[in-house]
N, C-alpha and C. Protein backbone atom coordinates (compact mmCIF):
# COMPACT_ATOMS: atom_id res chain seq x y z
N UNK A 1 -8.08 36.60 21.01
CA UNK A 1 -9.15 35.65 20.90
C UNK A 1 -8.86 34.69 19.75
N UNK A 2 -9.05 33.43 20.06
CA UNK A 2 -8.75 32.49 18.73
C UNK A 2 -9.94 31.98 18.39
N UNK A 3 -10.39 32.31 16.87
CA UNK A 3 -11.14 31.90 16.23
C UNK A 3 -11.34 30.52 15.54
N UNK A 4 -12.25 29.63 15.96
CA UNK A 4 -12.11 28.08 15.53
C UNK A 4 -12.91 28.44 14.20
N UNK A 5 -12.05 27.56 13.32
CA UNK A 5 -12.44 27.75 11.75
C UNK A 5 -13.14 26.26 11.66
N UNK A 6 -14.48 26.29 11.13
CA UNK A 6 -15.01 24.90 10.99
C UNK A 6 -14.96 24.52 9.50
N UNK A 7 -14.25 23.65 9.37
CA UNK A 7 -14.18 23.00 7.89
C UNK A 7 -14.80 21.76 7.54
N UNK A 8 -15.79 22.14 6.31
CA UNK A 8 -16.73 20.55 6.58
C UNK A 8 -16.44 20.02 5.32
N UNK A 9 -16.19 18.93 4.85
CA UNK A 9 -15.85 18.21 3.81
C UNK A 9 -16.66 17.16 3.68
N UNK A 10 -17.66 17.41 2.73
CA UNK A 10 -19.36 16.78 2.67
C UNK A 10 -18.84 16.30 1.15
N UNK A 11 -19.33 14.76 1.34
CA UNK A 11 -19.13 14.16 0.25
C UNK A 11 -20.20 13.08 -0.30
N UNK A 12 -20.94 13.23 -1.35
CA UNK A 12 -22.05 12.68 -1.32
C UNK A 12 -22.41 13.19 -2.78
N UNK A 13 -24.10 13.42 -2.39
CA UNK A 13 -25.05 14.05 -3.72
C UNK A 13 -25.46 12.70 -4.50
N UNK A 14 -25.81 12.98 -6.02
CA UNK A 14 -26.32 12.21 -6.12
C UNK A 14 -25.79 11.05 -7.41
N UNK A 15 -24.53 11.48 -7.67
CA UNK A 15 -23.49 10.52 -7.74
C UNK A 15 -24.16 9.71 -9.57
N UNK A 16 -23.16 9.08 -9.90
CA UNK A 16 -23.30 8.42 -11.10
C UNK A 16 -24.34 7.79 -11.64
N UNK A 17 -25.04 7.10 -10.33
CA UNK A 17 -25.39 5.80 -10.77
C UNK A 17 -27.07 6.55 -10.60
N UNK A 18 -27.15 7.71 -9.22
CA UNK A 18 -28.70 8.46 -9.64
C UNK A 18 -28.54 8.99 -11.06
N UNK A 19 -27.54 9.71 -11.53
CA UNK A 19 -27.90 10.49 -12.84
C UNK A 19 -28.13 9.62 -13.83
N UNK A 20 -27.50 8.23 -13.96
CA UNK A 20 -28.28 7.71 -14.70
C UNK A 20 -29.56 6.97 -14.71
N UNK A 21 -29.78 6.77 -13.78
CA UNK A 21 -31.34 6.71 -13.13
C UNK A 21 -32.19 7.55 -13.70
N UNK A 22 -32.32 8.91 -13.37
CA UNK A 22 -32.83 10.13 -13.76
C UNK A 22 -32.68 10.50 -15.17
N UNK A 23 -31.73 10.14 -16.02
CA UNK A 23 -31.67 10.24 -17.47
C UNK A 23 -32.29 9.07 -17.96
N UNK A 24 -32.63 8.09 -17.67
CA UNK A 24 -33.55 6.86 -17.95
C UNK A 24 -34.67 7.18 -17.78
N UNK A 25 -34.82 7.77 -16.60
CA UNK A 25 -36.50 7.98 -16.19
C UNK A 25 -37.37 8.83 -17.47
N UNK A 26 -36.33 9.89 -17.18
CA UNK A 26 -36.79 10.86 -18.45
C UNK A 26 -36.76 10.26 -19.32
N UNK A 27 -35.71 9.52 -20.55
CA UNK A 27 -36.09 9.55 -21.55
C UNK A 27 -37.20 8.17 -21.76
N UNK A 28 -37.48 7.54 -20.50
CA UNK A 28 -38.92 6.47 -20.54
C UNK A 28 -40.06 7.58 -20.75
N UNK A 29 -40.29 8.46 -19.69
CA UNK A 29 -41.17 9.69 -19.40
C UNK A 29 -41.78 9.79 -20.63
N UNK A 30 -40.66 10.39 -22.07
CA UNK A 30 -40.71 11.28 -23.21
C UNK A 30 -40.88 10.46 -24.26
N UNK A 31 -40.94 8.96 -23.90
CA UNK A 31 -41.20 8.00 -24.82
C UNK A 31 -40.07 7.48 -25.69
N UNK A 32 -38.77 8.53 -25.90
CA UNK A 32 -37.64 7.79 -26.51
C UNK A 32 -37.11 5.96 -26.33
N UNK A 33 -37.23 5.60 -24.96
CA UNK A 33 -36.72 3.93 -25.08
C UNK A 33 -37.60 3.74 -24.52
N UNK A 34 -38.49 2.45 -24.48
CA UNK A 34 -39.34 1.11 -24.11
C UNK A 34 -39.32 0.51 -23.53
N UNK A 35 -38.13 0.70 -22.97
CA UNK A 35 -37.85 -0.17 -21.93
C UNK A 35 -38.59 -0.41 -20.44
N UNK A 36 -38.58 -1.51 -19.94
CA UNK A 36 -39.51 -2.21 -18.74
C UNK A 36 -39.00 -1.16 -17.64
N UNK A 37 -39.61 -0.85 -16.33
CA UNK A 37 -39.26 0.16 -15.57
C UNK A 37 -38.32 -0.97 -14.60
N UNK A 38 -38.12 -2.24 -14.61
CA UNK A 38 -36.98 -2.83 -14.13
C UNK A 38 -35.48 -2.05 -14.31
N UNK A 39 -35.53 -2.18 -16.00
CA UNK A 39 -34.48 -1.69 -16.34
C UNK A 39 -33.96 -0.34 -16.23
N UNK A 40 -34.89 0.48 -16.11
CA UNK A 40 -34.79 1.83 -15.77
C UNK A 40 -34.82 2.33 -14.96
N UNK A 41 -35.06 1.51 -13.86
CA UNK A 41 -34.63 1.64 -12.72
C UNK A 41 -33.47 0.92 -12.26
N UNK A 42 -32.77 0.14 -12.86
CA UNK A 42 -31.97 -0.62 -12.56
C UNK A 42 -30.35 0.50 -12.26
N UNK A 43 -30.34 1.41 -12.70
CA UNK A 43 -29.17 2.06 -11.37
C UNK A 43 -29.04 2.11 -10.38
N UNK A 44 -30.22 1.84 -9.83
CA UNK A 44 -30.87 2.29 -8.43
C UNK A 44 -30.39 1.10 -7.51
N UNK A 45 -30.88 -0.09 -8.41
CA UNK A 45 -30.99 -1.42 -7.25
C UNK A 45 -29.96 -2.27 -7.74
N UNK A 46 -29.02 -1.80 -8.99
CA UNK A 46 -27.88 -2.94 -9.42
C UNK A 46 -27.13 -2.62 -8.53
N UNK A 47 -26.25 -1.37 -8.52
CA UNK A 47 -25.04 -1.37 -7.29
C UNK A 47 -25.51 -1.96 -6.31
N UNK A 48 -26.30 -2.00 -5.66
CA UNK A 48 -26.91 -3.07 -3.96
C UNK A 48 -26.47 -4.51 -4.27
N UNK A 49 -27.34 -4.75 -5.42
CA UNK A 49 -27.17 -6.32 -6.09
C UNK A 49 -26.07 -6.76 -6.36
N UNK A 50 -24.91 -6.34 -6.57
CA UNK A 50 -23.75 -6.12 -6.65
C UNK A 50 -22.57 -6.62 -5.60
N UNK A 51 -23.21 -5.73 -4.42
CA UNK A 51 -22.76 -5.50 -3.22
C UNK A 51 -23.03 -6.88 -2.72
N UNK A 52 -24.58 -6.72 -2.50
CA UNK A 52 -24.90 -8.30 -1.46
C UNK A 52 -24.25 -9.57 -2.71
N UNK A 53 -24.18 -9.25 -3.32
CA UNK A 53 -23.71 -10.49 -4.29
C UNK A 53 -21.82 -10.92 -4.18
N UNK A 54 -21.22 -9.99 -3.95
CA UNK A 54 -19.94 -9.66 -3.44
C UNK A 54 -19.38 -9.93 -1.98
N UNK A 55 -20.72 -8.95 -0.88
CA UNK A 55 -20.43 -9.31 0.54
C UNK A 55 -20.73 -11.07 1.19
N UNK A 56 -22.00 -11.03 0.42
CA UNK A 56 -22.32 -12.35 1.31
C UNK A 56 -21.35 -13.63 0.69
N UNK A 57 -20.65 -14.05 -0.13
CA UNK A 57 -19.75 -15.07 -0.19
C UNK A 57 -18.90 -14.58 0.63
N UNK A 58 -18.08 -13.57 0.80
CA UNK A 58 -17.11 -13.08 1.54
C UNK A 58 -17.13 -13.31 2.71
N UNK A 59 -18.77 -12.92 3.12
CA UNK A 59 -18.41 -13.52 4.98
C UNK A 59 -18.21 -14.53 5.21
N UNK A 60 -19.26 -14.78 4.63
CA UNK A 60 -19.28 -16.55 4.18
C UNK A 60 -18.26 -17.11 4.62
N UNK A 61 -16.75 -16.87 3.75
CA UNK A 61 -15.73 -17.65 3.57
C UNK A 61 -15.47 -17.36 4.36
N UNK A 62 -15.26 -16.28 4.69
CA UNK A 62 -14.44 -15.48 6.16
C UNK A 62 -14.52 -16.50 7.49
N UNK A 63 -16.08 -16.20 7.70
CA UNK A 63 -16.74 -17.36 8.83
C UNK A 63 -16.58 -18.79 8.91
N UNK A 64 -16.12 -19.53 8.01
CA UNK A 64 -15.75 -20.95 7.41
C UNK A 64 -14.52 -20.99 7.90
N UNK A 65 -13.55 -20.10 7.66
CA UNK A 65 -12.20 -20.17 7.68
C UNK A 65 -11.59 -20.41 8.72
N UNK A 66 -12.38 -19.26 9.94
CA UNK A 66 -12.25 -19.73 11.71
C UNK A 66 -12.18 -20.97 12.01
């Protein structure tokens, strides 16, 4: 009988940019920094901002180029 071995290679969690999210939150929480909840949340929504700021000239040009 041959036994199929399932191997799953899960890659994910919650990665750099949540932990610093979550170490912001807290130390807003505990009162250590003052900071505006923009900024402390800003791990969350800079990499995106980033991204669309990166992708959309790219197609852009891409689509121009045709």
């Amino acid at each position: 009988m041959n036994k199929q071995q399932h191997t799953s290679n899960q890659t994910g969690g919650i990665g750099f940019f949540g932990l610093l999210a979550i170490a912001f939150i807290v130390l807003k929480l505990v009162g250590y920094i003052g900071w505006s909840w923009w900024w402390v949340l800003s791990p969350l929504w800079l990499p995106i901002l980033v991204v669309f700021v990166v992708a959309v000239p790219t197609i852009m040009f891409a689509s121009f180029r045709k």
